[in-house]
Protein backbone atom coordinates (compact mmCIF):
# COMPACT_ATOMS: atom_id res chain seq x y z
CA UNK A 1 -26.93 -90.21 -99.05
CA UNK A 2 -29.63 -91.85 -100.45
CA UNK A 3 -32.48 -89.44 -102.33
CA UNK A 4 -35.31 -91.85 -102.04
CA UNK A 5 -37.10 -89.49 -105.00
CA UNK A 6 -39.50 -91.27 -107.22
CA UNK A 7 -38.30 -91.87 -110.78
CA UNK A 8 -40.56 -90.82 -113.94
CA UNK A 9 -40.53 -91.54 -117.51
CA UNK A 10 -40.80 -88.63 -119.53
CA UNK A 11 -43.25 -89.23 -122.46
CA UNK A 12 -43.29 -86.82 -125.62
CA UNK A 13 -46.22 -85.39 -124.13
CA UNK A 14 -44.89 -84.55 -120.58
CA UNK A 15 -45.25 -80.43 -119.46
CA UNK A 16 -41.85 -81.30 -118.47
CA UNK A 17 -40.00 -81.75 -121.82
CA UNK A 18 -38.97 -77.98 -122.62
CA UNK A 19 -37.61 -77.56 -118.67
CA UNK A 20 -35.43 -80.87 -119.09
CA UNK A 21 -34.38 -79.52 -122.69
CA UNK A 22 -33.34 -76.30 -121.03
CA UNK A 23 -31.10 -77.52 -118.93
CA UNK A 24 -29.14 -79.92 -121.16
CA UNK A 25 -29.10 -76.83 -123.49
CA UNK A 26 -27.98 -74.66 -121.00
CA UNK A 27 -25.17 -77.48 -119.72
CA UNK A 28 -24.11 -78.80 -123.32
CA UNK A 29 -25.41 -76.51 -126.06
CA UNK A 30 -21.79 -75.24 -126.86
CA UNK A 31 -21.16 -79.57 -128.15
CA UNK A 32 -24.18 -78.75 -130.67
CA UNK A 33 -23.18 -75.19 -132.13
CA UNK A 34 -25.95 -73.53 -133.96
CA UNK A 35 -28.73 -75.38 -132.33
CA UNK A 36 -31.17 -73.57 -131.04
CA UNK A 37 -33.40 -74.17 -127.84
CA UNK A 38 -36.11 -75.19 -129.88
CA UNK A 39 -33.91 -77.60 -131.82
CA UNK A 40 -32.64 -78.64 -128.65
CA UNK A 41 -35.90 -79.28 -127.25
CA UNK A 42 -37.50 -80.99 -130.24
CA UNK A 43 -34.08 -83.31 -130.18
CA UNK A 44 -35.09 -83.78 -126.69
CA UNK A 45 -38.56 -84.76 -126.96
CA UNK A 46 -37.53 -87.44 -129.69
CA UNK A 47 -35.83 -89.05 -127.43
CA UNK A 48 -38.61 -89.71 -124.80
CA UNK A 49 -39.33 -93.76 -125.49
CA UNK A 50 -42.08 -95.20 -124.37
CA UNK A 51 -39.12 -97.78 -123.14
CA UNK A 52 -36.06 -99.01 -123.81
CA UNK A 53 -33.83 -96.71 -126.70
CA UNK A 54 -34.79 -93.98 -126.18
CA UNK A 55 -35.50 -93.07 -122.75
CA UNK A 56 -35.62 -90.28 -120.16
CA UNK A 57 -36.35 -90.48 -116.70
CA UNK A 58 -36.63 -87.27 -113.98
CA UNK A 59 -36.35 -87.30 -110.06
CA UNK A 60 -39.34 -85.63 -109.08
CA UNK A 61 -40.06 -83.29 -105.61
CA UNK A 62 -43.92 -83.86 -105.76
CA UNK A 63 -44.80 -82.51 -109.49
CA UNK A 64 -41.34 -80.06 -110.02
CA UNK A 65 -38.38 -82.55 -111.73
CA UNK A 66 -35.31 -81.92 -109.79
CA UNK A 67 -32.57 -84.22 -111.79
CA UNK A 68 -32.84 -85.76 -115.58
CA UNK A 69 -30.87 -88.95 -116.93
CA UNK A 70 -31.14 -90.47 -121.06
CA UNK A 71 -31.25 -93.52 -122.68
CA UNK A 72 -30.04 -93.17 -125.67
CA UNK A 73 -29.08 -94.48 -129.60
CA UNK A 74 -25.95 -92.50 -129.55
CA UNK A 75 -24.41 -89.54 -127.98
CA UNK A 76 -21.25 -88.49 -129.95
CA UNK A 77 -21.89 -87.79 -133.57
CA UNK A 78 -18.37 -89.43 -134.68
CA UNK A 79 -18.56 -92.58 -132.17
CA UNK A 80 -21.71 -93.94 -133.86
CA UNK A 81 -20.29 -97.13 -133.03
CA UNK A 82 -20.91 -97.52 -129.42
CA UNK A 83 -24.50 -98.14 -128.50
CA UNK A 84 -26.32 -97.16 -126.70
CA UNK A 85 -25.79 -94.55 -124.04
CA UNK A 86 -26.68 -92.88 -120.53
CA UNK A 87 -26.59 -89.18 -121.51
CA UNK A 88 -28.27 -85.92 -119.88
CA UNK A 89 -27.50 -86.93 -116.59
CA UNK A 90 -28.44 -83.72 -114.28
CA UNK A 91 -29.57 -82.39 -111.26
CA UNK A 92 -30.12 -78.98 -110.28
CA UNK A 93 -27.48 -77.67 -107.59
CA UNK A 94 -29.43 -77.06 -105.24
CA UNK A 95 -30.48 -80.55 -104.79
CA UNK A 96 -26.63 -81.95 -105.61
CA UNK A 97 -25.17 -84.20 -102.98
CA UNK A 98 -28.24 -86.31 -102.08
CA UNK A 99 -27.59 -89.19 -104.56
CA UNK A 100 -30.51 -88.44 -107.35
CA UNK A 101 -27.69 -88.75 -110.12
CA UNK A 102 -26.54 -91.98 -109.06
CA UNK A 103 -30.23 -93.33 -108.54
CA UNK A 104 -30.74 -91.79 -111.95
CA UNK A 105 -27.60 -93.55 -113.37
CA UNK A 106 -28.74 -96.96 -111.47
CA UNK A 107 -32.63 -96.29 -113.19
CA UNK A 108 -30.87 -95.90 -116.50
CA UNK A 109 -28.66 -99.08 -116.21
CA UNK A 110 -31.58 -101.03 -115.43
CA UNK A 111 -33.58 -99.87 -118.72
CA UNK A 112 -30.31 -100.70 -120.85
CA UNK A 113 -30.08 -103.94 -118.94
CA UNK A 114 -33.86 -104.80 -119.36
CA UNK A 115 -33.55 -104.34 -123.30
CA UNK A 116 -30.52 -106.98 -123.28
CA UNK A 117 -27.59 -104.42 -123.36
CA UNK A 118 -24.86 -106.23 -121.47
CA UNK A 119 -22.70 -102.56 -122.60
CA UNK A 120 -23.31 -99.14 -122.81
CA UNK A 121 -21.73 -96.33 -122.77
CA UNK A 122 -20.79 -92.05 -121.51
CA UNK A 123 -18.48 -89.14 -121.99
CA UNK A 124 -17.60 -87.07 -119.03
CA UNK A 125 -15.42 -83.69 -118.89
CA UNK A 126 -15.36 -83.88 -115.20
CA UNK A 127 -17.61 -86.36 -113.51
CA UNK A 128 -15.57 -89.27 -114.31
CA UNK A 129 -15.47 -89.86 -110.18
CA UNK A 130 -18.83 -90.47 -110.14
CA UNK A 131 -19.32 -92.62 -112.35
CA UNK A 132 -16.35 -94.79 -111.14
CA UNK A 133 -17.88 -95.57 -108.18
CA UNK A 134 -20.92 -96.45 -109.88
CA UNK A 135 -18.98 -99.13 -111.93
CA UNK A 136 -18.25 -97.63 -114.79
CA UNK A 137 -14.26 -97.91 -116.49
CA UNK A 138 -12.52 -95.30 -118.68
CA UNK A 139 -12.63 -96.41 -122.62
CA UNK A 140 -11.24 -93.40 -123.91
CA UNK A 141 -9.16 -89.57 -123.30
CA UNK A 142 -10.13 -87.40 -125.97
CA UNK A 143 -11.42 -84.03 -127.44
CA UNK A 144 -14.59 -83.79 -128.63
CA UNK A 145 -15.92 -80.07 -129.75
CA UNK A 146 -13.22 -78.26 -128.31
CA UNK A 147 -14.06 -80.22 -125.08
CA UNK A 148 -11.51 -82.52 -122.83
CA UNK A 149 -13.52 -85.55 -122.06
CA UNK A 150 -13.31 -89.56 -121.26
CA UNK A 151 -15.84 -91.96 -122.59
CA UNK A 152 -17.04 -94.48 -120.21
CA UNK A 153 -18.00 -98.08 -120.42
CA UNK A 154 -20.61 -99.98 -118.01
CA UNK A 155 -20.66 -103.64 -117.92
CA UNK A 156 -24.00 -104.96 -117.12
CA UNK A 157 -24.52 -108.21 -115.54
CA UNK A 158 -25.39 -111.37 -117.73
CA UNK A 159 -27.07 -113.22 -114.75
CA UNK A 160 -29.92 -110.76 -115.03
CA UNK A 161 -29.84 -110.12 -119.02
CA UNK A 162 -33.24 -111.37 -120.77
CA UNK A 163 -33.00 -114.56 -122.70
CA UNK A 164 -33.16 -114.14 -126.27
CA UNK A 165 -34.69 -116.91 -128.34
């Protein structure tokens, strides 16, 4: 199923920074120990680009944001090598099962691609499903902060990668 939800970019000065913050806090605060919501939402709001790395988009129902997906510079404090990643990828339950993650993933993809990433990269406990379908392969099993997870590699086409000069 297909959400057909418009798509925003969330800009450092969007009323909807500290709700998107509180969720990812809520999901994955126990991978940051010690941060606080505030830290959490000031770590959030840094990473609302005006394009590109770093990026957040929302689904929106009218002016309420109903799902949340990142661009970002990295996402795993000891895998600084891989760059960059989809992150934050959300929706609230109630509006699961209607496709707004994957049109958030696909929205996401398409901001990576547009900046000439022809990789990027995600960790998953348990949504690793998902993102198969979408295209995405399985790098790597691992723990990370006490958590089971698999990082996650997308291969972006070439044919549509901007020329560099």
């Amino acid at each position: 199923m297909v959400s057909g939800l418009p798509l925003a970019r969330i800009t450092v000065h969007s009323p909807h920074v500290a709700t998107l913050a509180g969720w990812a806090h809520a999901e994955w605060g126990h991978l940051h120990p010690g941060r606080s919501l505030a830290a959490a939402i000031a770590a959030f709001r840094a990473d609302c680009g005006s394009e590109g790395v770093p990026s957040v988009f929302a689904a929106m129902d009218g002016e309420r944001p109903v799902g949340m997906a990142s661009l970002v510079v990295d996402d795993m404090s000891d895998r600084r090598d891989l760059t960059p990643w989809l992150a934050s990828v959300y929706v609230l339950p109630e509006w699961r099962g209607r496709g707004i993650a994957s049109q958030l993933v696909r929205r996401v993809e398409q901001e990576a691609q547009a900046q000439g990433h022809a990789l990027f990269y995600l960790y998953t406990p348990d949504q690793q499903s998902l993102y198969r379908r979408l295209g995405w392969e399985d790098v790597e099993e691992r723990e990370y902060h006490g958590e089971a997870v698999t990082i996650m590699r997308r291969t972006l086409s070439s044919d549509a990668l901007p020329q560099r000069a």
